[in-house]
PDB file of N, CA and C in Angstrom:
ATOM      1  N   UNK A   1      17.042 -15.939  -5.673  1.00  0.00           N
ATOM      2  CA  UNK A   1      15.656 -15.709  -5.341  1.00  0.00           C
ATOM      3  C   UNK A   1      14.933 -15.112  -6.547  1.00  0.00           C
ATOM      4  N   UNK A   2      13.484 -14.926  -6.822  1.00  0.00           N
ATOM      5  CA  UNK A   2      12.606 -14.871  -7.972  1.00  0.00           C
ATOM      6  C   UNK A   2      12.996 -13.428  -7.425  1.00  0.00           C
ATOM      7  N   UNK A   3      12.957 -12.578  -8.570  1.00  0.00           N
ATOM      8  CA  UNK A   3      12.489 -11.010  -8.242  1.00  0.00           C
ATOM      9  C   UNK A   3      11.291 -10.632  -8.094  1.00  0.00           C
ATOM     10  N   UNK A   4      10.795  -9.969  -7.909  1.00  0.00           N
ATOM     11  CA  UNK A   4       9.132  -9.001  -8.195  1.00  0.00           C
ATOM     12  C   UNK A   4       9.773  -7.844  -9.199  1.00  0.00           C
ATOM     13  N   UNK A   5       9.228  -7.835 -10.201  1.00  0.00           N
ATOM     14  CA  UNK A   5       9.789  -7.732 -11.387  1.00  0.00           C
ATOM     15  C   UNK A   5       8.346  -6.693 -11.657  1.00  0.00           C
ATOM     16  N   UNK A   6       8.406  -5.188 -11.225  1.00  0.00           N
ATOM     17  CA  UNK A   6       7.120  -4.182 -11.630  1.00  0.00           C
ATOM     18  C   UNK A   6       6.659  -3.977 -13.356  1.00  0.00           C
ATOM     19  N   UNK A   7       5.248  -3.528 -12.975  1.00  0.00           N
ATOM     20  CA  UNK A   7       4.957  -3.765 -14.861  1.00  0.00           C
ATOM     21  C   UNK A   7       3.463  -2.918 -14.225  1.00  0.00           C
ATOM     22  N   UNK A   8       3.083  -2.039 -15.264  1.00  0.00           N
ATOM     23  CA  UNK A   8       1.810  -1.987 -15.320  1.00  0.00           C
ATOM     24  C   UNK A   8       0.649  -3.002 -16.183  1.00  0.00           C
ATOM     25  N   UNK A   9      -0.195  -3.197 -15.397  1.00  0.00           N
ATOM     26  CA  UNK A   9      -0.860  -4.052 -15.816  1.00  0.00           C
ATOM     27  C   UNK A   9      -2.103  -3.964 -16.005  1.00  0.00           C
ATOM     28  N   UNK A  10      -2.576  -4.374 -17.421  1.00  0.00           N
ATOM     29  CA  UNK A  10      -3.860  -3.543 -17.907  1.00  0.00           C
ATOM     30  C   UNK A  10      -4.879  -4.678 -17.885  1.00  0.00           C
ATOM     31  N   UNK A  11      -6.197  -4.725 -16.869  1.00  0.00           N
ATOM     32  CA  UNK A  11      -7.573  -4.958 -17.079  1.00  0.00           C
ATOM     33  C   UNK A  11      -7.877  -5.651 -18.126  1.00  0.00           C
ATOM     34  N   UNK A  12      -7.669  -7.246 -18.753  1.00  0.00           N
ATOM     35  CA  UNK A  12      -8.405  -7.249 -20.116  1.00  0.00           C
ATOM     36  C   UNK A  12      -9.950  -7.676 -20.181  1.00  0.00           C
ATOM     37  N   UNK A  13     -10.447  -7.220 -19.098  1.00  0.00           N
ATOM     38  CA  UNK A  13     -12.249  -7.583 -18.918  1.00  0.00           C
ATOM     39  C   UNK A  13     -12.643  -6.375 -19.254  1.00  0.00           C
ATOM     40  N   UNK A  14     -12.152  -5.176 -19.236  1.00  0.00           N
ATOM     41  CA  UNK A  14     -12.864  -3.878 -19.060  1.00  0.00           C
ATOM     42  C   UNK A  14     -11.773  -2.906 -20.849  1.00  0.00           C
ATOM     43  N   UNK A  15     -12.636  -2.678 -21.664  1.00  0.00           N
ATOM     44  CA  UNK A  15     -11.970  -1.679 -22.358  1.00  0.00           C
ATOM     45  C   UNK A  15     -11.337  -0.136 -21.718  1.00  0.00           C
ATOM     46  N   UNK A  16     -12.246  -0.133 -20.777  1.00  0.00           N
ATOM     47  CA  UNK A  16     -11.536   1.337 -20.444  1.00  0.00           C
ATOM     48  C   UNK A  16     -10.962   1.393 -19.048  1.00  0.00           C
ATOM     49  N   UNK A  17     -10.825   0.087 -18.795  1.00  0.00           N
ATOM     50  CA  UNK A  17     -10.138   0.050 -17.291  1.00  0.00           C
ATOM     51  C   UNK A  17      -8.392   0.072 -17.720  1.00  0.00           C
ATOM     52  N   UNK A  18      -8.113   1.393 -16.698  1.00  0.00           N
ATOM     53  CA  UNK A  18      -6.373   2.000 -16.536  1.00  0.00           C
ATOM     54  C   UNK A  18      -5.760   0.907 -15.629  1.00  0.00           C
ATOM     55  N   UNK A  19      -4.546   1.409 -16.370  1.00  0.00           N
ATOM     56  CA  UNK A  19      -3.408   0.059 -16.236  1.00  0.00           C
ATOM     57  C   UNK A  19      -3.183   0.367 -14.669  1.00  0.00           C
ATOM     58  N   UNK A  20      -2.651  -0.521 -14.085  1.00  0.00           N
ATOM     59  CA  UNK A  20      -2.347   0.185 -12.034  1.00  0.00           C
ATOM     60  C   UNK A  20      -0.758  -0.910 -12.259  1.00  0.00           C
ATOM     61  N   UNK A  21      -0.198  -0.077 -11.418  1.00  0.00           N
ATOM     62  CA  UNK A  21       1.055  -0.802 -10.880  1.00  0.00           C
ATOM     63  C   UNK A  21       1.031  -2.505 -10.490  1.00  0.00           C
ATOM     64  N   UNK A  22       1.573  -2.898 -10.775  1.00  0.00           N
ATOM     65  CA  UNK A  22       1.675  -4.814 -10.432  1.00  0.00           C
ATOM     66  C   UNK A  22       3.231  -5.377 -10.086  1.00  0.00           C
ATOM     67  N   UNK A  23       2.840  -6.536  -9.746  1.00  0.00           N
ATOM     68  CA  UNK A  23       4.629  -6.897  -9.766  1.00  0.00           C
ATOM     69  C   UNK A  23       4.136  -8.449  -9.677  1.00  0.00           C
ATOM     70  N   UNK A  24       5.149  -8.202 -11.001  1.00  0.00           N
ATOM     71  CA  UNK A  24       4.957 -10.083 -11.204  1.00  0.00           C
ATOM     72  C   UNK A  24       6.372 -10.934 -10.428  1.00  0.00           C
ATOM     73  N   UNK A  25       6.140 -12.111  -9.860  1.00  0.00           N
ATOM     74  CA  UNK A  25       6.990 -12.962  -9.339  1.00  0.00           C
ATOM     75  C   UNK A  25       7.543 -13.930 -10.212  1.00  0.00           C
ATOM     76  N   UNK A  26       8.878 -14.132 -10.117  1.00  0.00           N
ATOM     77  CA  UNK A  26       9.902 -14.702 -11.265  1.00  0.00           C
ATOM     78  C   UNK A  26       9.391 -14.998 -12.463  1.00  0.00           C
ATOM     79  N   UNK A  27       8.842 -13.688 -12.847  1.00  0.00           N
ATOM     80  CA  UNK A  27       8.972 -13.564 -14.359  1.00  0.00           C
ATOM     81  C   UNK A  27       9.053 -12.426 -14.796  1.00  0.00           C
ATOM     82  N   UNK A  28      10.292 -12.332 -15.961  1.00  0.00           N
ATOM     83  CA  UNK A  28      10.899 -10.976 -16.130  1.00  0.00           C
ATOM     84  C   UNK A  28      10.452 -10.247 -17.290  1.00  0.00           C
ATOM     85  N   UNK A  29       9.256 -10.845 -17.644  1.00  0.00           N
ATOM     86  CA  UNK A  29       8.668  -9.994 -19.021  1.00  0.00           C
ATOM     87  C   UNK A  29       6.899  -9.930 -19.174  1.00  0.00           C
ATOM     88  N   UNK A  30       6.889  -9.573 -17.701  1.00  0.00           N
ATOM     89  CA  UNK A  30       5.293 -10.081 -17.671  1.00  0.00           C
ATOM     90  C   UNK A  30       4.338  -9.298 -18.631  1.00  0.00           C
ATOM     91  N   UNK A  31       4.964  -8.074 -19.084  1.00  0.00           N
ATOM     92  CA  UNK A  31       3.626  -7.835 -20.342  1.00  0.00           C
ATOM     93  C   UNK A  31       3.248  -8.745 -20.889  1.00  0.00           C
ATOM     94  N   UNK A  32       4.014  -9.816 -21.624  1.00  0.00           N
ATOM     95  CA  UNK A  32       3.589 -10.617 -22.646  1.00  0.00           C
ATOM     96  C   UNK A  32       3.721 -12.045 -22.017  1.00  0.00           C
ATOM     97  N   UNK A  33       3.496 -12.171 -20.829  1.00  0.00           N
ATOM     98  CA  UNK A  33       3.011 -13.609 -20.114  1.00  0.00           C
ATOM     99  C   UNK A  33       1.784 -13.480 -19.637  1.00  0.00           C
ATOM    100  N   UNK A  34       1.208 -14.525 -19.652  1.00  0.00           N
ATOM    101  CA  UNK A  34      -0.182 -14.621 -19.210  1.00  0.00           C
ATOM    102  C   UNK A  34       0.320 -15.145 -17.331  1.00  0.00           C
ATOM    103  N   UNK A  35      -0.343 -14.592 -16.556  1.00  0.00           N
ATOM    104  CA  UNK A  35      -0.422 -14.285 -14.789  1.00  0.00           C
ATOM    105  C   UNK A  35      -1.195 -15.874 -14.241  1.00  0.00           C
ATOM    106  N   UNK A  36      -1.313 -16.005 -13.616  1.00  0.00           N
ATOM    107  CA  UNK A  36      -2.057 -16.772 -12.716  1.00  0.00           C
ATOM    108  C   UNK A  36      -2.926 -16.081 -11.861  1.00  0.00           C
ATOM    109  N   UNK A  37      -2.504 -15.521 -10.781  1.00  0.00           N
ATOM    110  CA  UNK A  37      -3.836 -15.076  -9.975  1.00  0.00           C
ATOM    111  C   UNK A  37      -2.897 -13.651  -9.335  1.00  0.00           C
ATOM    112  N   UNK A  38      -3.710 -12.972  -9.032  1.00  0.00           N
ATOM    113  CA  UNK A  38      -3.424 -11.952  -8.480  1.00  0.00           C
ATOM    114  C   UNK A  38      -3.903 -11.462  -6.704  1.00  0.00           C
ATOM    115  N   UNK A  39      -2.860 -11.170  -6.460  1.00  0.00           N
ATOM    116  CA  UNK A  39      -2.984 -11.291  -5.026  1.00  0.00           C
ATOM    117  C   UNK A  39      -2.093  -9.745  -4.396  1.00  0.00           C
ATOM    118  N   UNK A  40      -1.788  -9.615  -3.068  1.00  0.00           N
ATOM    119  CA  UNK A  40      -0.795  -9.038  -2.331  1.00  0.00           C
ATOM    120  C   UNK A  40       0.193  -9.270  -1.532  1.00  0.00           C
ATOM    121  N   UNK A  41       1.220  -8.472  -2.026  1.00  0.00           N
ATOM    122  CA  UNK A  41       2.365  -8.882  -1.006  1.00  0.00           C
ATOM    123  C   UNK A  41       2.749  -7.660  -0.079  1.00  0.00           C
ATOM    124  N   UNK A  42       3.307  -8.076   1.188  1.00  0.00           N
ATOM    125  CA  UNK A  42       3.763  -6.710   1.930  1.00  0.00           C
ATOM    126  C   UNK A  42       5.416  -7.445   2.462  1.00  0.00           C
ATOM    127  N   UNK A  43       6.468  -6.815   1.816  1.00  0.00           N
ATOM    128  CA  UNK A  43       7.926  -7.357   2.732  1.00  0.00           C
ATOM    129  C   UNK A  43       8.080  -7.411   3.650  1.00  0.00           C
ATOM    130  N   UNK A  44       8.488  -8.660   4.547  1.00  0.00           N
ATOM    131  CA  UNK A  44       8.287  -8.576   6.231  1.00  0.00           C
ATOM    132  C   UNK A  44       9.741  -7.972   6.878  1.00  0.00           C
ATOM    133  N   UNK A  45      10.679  -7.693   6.148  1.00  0.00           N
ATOM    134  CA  UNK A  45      11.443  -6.811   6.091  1.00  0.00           C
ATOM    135  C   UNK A  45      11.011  -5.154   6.669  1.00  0.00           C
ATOM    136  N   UNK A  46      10.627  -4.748   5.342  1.00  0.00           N
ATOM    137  CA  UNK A  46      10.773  -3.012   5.391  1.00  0.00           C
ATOM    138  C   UNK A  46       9.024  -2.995   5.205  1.00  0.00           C
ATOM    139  N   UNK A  47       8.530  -3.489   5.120  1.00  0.00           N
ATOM    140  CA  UNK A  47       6.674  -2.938   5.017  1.00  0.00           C
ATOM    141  C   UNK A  47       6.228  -2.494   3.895  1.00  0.00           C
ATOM    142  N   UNK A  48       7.173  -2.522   2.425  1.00  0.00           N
ATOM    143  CA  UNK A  48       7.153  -2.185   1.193  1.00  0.00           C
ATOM    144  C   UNK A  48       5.728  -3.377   1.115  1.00  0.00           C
ATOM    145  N   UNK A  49       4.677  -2.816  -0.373  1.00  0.00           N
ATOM    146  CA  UNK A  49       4.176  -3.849  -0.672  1.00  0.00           C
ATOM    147  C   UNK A  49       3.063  -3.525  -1.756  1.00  0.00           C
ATOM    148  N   UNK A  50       2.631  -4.488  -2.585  1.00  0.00           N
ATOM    149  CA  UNK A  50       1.657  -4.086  -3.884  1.00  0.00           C
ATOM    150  C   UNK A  50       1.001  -5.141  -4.004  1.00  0.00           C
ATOM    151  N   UNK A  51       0.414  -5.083  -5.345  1.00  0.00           N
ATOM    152  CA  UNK A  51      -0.274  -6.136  -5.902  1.00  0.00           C
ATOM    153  C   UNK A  51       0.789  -7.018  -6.687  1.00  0.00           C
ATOM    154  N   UNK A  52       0.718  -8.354  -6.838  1.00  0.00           N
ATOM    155  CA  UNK A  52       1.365  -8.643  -8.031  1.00  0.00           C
ATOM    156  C   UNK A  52       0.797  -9.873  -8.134  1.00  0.00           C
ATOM    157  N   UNK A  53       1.516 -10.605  -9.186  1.00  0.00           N
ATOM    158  CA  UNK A  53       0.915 -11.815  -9.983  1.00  0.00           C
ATOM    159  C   UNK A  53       2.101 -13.265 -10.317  1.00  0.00           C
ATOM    160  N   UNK A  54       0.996 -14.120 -10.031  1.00  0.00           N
ATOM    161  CA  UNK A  54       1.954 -15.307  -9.975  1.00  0.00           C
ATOM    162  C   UNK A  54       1.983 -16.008 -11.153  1.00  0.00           C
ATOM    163  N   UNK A  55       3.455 -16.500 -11.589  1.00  0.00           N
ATOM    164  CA  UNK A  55       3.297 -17.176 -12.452  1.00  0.00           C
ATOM    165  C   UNK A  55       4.460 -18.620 -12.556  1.00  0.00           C
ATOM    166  N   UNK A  56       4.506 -18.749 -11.276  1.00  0.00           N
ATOM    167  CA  UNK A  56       4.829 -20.497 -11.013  1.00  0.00           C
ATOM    168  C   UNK A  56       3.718 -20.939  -9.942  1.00  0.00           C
ATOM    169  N   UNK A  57       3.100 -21.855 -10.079  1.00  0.00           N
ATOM    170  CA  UNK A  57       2.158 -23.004  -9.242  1.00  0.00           C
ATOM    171  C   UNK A  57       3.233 -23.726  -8.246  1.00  0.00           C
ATOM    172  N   UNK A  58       4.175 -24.251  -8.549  1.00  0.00           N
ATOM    173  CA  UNK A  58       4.882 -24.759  -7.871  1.00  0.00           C
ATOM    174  C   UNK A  58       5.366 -24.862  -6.288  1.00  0.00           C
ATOM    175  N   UNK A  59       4.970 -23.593  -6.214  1.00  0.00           N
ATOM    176  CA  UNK A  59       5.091 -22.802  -4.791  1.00  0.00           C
ATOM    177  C   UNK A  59       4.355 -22.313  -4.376  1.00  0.00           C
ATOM    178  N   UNK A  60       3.308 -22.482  -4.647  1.00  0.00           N
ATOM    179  CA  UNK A  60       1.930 -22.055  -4.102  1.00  0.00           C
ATOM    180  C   UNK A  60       1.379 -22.631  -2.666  1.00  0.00           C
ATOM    181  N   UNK A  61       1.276 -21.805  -1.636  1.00  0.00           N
ATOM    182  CA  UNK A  61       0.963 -19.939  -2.201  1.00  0.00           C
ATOM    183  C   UNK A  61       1.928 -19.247  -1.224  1.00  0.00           C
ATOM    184  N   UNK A  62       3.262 -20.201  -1.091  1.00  0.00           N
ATOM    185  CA  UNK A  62       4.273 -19.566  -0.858  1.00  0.00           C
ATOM    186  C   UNK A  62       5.077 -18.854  -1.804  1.00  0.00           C
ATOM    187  N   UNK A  63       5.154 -17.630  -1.779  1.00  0.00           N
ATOM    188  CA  UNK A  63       6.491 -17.465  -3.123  1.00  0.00           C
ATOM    189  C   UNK A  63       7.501 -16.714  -1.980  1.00  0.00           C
ATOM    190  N   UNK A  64       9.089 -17.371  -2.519  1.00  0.00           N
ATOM    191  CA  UNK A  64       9.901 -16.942  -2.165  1.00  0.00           C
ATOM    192  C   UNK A  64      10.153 -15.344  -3.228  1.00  0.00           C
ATOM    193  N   UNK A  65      10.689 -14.414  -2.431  1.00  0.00           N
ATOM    194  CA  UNK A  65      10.886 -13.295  -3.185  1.00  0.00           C
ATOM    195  C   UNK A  65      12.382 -12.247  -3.221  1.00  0.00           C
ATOM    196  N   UNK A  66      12.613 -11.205  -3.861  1.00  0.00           N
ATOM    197  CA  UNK A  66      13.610 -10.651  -3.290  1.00  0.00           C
ATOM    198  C   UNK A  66      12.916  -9.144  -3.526  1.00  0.00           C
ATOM    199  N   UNK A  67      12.552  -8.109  -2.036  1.00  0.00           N
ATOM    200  CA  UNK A  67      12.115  -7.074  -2.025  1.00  0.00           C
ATOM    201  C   UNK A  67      12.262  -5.557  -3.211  1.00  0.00           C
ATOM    202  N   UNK A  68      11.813  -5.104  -3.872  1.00  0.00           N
ATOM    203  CA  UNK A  68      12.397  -4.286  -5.061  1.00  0.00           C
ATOM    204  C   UNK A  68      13.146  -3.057  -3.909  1.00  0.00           C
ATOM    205  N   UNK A  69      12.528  -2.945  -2.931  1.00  0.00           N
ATOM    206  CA  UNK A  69      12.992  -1.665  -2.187  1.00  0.00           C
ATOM    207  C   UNK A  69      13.886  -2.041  -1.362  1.00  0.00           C
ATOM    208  N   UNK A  70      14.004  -2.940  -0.442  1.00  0.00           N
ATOM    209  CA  UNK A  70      15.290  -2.979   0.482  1.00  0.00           C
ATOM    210  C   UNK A  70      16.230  -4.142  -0.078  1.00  0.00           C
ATOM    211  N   UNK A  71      15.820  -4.949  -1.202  1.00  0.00           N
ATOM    212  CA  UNK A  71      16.698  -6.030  -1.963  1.00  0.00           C
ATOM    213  C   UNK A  71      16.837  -7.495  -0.676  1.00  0.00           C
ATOM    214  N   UNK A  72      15.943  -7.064   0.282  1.00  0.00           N
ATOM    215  CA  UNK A  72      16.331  -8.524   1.241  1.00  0.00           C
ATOM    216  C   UNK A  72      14.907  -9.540   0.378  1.00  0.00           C
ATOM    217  N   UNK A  73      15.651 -10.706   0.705  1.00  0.00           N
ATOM    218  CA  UNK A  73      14.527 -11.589   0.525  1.00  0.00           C
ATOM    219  C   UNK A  73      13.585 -11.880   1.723  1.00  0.00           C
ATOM    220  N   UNK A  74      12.771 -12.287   0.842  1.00  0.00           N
ATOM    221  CA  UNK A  74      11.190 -12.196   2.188  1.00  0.00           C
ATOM    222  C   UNK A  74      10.042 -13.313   1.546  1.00  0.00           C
ATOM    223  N   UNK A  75       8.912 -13.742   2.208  1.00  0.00           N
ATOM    224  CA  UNK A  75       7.922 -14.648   1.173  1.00  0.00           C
ATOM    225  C   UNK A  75       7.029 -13.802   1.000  1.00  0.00           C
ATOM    226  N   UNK A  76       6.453 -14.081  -0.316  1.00  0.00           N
ATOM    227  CA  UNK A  76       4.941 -13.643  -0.504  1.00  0.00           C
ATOM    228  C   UNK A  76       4.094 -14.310  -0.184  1.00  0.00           C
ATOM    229  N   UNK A  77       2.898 -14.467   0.040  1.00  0.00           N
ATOM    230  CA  UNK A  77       2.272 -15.662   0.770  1.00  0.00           C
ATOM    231  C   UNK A  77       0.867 -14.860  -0.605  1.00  0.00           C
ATOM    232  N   UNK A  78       0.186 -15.869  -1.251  1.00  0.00           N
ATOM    233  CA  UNK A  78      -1.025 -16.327  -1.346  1.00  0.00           C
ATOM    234  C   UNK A  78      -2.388 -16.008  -0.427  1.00  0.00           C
ATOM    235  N   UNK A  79      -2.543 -15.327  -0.164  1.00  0.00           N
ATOM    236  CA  UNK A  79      -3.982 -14.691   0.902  1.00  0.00           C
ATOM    237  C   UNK A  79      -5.025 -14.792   0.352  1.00  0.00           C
ATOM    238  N   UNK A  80      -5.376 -14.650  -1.300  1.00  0.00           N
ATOM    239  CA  UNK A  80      -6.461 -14.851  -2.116  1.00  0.00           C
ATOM    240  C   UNK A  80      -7.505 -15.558  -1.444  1.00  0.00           C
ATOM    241  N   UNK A  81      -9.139 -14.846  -0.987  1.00  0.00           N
ATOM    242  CA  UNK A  81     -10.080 -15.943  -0.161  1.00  0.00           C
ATOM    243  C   UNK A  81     -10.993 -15.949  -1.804  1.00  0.00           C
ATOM    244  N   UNK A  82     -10.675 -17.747  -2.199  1.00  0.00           N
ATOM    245  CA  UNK A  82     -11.187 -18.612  -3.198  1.00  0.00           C
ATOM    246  C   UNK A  82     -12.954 -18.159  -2.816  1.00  0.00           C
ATOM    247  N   UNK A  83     -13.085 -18.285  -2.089  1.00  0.00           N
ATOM    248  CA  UNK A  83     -14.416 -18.169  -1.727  1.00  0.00           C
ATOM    249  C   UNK A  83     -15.587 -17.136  -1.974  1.00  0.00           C
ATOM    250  N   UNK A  84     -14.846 -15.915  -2.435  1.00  0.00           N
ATOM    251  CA  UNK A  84     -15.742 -14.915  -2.806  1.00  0.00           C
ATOM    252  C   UNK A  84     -15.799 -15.123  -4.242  1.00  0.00           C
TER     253      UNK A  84
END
């Protein structure tokens, strides 16, 4: 399963906007990858859950995952409303 793989992740629209917690999906070096879209996940497991960022299309806007806190796998689902 992809991990959620935590990283702080810094704002590049805003010079003085602080980095906030993220978790990127199967990719293990996301400082220096460029994201796709950013969304939320909550584990339907244990209720753990953050922001994080996608970076396979492939599975969209299902991502399979494996929880950082209880290690079960669970999906992330895509919720992003395109519309605003």
């Amino acid at each position: 399963m992809p991990s959620l793989t935590p990283f702080m992740y810094k704002p590049h629209y805003s010079e003085s906007a602080e980095p906030y917690l993220a978790y990127s999906v199967g990719c293990d070096k996301p400082e220096t990858t460029s994201g796709f879209m950013q969304g939320y996940w909550e584990c339907t497991n244990c209720g753990e859950g953050n922001q994080f960022r996608f970076y396979d299309e492939d599975y969209h806007p299902n991502y399979v995952a494996t929880c950082p806190d209880c290690k079960r796998d669970f999906i992330a689902v895509d919720d992003t409303d395109y519309d605003d």
